[in-house]
N, C-alpha and C. Protein backbone atom coordinates (compact mmCIF):
# COMPACT_ATOMS: atom_id res chain seq x y z
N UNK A 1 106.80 96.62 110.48
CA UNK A 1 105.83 96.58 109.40
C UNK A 1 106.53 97.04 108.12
N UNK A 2 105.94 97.89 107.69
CA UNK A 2 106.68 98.87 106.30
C UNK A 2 107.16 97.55 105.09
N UNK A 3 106.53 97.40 105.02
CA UNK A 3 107.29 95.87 103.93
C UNK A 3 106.26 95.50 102.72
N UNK A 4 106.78 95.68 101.86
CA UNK A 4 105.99 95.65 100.75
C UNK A 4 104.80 94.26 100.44
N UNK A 5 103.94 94.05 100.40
CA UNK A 5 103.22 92.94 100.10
C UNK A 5 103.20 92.68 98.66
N UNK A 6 103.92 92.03 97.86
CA UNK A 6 104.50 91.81 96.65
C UNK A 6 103.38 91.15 96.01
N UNK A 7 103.04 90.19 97.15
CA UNK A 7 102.60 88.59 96.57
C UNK A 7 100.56 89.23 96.89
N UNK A 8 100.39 90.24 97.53
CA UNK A 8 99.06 90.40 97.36
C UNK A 8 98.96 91.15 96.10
N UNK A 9 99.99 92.04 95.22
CA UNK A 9 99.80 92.56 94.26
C UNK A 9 99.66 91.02 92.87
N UNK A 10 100.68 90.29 93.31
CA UNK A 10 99.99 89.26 92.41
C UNK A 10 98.78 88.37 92.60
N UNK A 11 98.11 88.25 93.94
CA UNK A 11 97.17 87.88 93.62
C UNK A 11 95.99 89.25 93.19
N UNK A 12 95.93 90.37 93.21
CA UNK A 12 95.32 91.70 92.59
C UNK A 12 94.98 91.28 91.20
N UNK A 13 96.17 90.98 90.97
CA UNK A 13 96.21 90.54 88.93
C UNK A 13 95.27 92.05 88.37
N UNK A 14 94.63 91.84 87.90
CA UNK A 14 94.06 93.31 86.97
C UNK A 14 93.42 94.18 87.58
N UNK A 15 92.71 93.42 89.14
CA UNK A 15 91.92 94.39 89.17
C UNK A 15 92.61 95.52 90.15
N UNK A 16 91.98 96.67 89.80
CA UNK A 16 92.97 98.09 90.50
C UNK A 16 92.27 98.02 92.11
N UNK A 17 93.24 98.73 93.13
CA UNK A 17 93.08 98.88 94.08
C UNK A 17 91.71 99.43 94.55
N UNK A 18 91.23 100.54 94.12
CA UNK A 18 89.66 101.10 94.42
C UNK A 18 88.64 99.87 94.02
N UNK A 19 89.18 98.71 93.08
CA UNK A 19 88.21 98.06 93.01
C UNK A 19 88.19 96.96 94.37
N UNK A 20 89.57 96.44 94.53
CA UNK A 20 89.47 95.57 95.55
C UNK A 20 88.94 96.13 96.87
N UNK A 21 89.15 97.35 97.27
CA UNK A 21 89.02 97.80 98.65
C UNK A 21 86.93 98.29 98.57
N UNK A 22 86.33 98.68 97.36
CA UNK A 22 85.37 98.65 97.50
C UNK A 22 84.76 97.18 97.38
N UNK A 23 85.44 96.02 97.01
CA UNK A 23 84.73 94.69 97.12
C UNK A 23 85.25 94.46 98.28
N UNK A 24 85.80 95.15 99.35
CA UNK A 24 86.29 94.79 100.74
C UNK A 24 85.69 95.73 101.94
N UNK A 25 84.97 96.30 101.52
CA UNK A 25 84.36 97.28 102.20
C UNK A 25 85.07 98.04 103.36
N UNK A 26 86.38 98.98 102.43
CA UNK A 26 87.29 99.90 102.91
C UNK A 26 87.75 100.75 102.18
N UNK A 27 88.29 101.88 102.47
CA UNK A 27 88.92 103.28 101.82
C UNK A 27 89.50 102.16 100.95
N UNK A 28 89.94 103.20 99.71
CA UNK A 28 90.94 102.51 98.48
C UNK A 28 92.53 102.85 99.14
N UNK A 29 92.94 104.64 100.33
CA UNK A 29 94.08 104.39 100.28
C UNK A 29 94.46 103.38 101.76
N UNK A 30 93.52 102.85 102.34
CA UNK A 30 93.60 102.04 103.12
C UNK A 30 94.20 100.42 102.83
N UNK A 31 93.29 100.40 101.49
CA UNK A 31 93.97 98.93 100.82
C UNK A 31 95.77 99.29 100.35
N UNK A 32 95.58 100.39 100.12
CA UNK A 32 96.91 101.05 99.39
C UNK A 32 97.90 100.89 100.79
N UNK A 33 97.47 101.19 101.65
CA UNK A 33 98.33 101.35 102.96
C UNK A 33 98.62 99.71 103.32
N UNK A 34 97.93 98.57 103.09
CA UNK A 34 97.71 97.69 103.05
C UNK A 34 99.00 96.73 102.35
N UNK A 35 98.53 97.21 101.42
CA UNK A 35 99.44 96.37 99.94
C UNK A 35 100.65 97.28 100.24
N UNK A 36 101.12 98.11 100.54
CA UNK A 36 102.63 98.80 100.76
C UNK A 36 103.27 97.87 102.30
N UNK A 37 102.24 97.46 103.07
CA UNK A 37 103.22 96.95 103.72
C UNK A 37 103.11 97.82 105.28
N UNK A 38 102.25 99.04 104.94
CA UNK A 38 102.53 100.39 105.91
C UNK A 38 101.53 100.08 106.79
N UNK A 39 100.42 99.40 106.73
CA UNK A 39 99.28 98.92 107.70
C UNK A 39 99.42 97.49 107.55
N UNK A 40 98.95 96.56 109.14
CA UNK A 40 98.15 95.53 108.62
C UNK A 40 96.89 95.45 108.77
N UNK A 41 96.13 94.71 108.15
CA UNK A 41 94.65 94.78 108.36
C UNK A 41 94.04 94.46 109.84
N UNK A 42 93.07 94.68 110.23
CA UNK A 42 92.39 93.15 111.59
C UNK A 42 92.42 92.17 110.59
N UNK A 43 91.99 91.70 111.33
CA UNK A 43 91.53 90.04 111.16
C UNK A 43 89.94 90.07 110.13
N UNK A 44 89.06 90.94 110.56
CA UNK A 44 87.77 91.21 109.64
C UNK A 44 88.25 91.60 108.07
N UNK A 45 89.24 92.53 108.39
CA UNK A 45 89.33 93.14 106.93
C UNK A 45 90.57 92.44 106.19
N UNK A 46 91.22 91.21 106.85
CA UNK A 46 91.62 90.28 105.97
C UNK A 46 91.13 89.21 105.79
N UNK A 47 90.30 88.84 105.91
CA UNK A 47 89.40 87.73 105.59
C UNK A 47 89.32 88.52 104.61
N UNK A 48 88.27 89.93 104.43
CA UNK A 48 87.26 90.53 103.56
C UNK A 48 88.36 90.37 101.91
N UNK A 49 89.56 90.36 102.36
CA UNK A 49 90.17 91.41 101.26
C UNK A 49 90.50 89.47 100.97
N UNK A 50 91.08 88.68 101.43
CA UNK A 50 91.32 87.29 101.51
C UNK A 50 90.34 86.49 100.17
N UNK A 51 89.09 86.97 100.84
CA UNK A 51 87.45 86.52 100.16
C UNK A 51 87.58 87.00 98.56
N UNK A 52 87.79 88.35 98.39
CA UNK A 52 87.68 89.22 96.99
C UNK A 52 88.81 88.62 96.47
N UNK A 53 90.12 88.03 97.03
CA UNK A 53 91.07 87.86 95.89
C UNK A 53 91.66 86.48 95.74
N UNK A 54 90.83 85.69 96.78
CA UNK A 54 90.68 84.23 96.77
C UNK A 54 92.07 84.13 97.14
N UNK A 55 92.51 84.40 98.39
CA UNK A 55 93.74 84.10 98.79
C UNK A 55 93.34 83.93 100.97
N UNK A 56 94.02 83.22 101.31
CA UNK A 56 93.88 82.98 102.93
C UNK A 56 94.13 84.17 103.52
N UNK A 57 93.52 84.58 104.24
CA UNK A 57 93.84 85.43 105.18
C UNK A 57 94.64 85.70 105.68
N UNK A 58 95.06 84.77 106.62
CA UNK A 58 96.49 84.23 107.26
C UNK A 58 97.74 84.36 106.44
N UNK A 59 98.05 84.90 105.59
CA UNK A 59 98.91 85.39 104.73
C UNK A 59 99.30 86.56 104.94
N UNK A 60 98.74 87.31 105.51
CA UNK A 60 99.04 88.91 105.77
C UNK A 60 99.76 88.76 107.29
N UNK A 61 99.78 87.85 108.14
CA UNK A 61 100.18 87.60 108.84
C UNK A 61 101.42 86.93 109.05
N UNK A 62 101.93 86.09 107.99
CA UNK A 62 102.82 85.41 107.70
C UNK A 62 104.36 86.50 107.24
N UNK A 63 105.33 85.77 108.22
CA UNK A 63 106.54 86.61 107.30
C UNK A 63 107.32 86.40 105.78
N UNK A 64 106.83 85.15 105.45
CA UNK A 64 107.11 84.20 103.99
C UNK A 64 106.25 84.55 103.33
N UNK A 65 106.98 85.10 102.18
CA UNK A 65 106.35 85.59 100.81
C UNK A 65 105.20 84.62 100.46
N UNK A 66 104.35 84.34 100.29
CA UNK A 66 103.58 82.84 99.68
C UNK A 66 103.40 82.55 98.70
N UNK A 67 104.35 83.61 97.84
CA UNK A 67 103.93 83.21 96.25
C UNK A 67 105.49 82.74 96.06
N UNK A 68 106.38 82.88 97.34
CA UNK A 68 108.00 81.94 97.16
C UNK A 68 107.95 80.32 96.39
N UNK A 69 108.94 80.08 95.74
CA UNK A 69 109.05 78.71 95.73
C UNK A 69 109.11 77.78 96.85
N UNK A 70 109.30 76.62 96.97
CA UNK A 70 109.55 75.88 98.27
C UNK A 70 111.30 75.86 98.24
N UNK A 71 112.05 75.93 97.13
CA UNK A 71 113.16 76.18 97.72
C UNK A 71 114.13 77.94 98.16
N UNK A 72 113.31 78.92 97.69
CA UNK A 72 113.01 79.99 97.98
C UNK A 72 113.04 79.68 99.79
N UNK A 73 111.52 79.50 99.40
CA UNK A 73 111.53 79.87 101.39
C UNK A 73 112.38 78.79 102.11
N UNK A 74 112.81 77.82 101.67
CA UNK A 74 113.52 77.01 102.63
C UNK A 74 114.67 77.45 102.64
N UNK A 75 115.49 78.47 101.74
CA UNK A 75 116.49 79.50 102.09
C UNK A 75 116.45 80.39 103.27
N UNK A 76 115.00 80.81 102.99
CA UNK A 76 114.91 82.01 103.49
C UNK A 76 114.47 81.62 105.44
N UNK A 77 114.08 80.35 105.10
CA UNK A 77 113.79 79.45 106.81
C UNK A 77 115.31 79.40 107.27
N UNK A 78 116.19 79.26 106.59
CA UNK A 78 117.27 78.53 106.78
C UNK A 78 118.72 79.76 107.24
N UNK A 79 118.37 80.75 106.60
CA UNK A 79 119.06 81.76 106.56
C UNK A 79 118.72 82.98 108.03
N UNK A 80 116.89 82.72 108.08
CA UNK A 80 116.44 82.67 109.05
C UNK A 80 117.13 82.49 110.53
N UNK A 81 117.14 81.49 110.76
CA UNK A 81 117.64 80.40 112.06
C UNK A 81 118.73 80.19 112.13
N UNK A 82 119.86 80.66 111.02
CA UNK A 82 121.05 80.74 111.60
C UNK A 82 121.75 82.12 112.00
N UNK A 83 120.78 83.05 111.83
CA UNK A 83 121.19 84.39 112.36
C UNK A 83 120.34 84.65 113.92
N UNK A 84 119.59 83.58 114.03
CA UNK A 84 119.07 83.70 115.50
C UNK A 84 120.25 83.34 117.09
C-alpha cells in the first residue's frame, strides 16, 4: 500500500479534504489516510468518495496512475513486464 494517490488529489481540485470525506460519509483523517496511499477504502466508501469527485471507483484499485498519459502508462505497462 503506502503510495501516494496523486491523481485523487487532482481530481479533489479545490475542495479540501474535510469537505470531501463529509460528502463521503467518513472521518476527514480517514480520507487523509486514503489520499496518502496508507489505507484503501472498501468498495462502499469508494464508490462514495468516486460519486463526490466524479471519478470511477475502480481507480483506487488500479496500479496506473489514471490521470497518466497513454504513452506514460504504456511505459510504465512495458517497463512493468519486462522486470517480471
Amino acid at each position: 500500500m503506502n503510495r501516494c494517490r496523486k491523481w485523487l488529489i487532482h481530481y479533489r481540485g479545490s475542495m479540501t479534504q474535510k469537505e470531501v470525506a463529509a460528502l463521503s460519509m467518513i472521518e476527514r483523517s480517514s480520507y487523509s489516510n486514503i489520499e496518502r496511499g496508507r489505507r484503501d477504502p472498501s468498495v462502499q466508501v469508494a464508490k462514495r468518495i468516486g460519486q463526490v469527485l466524479g471519478c470511477d471507483w475502480k481507480l483506487f484499485y488500479e496500479d496506473i496512475n489514471p490521470i497518466m498519459g497513454t504513452e506514460e502508462k504504456a511505459m510504465l505497462i512495458g517497463s512493468k513486464h519486462s522486470h517480471n
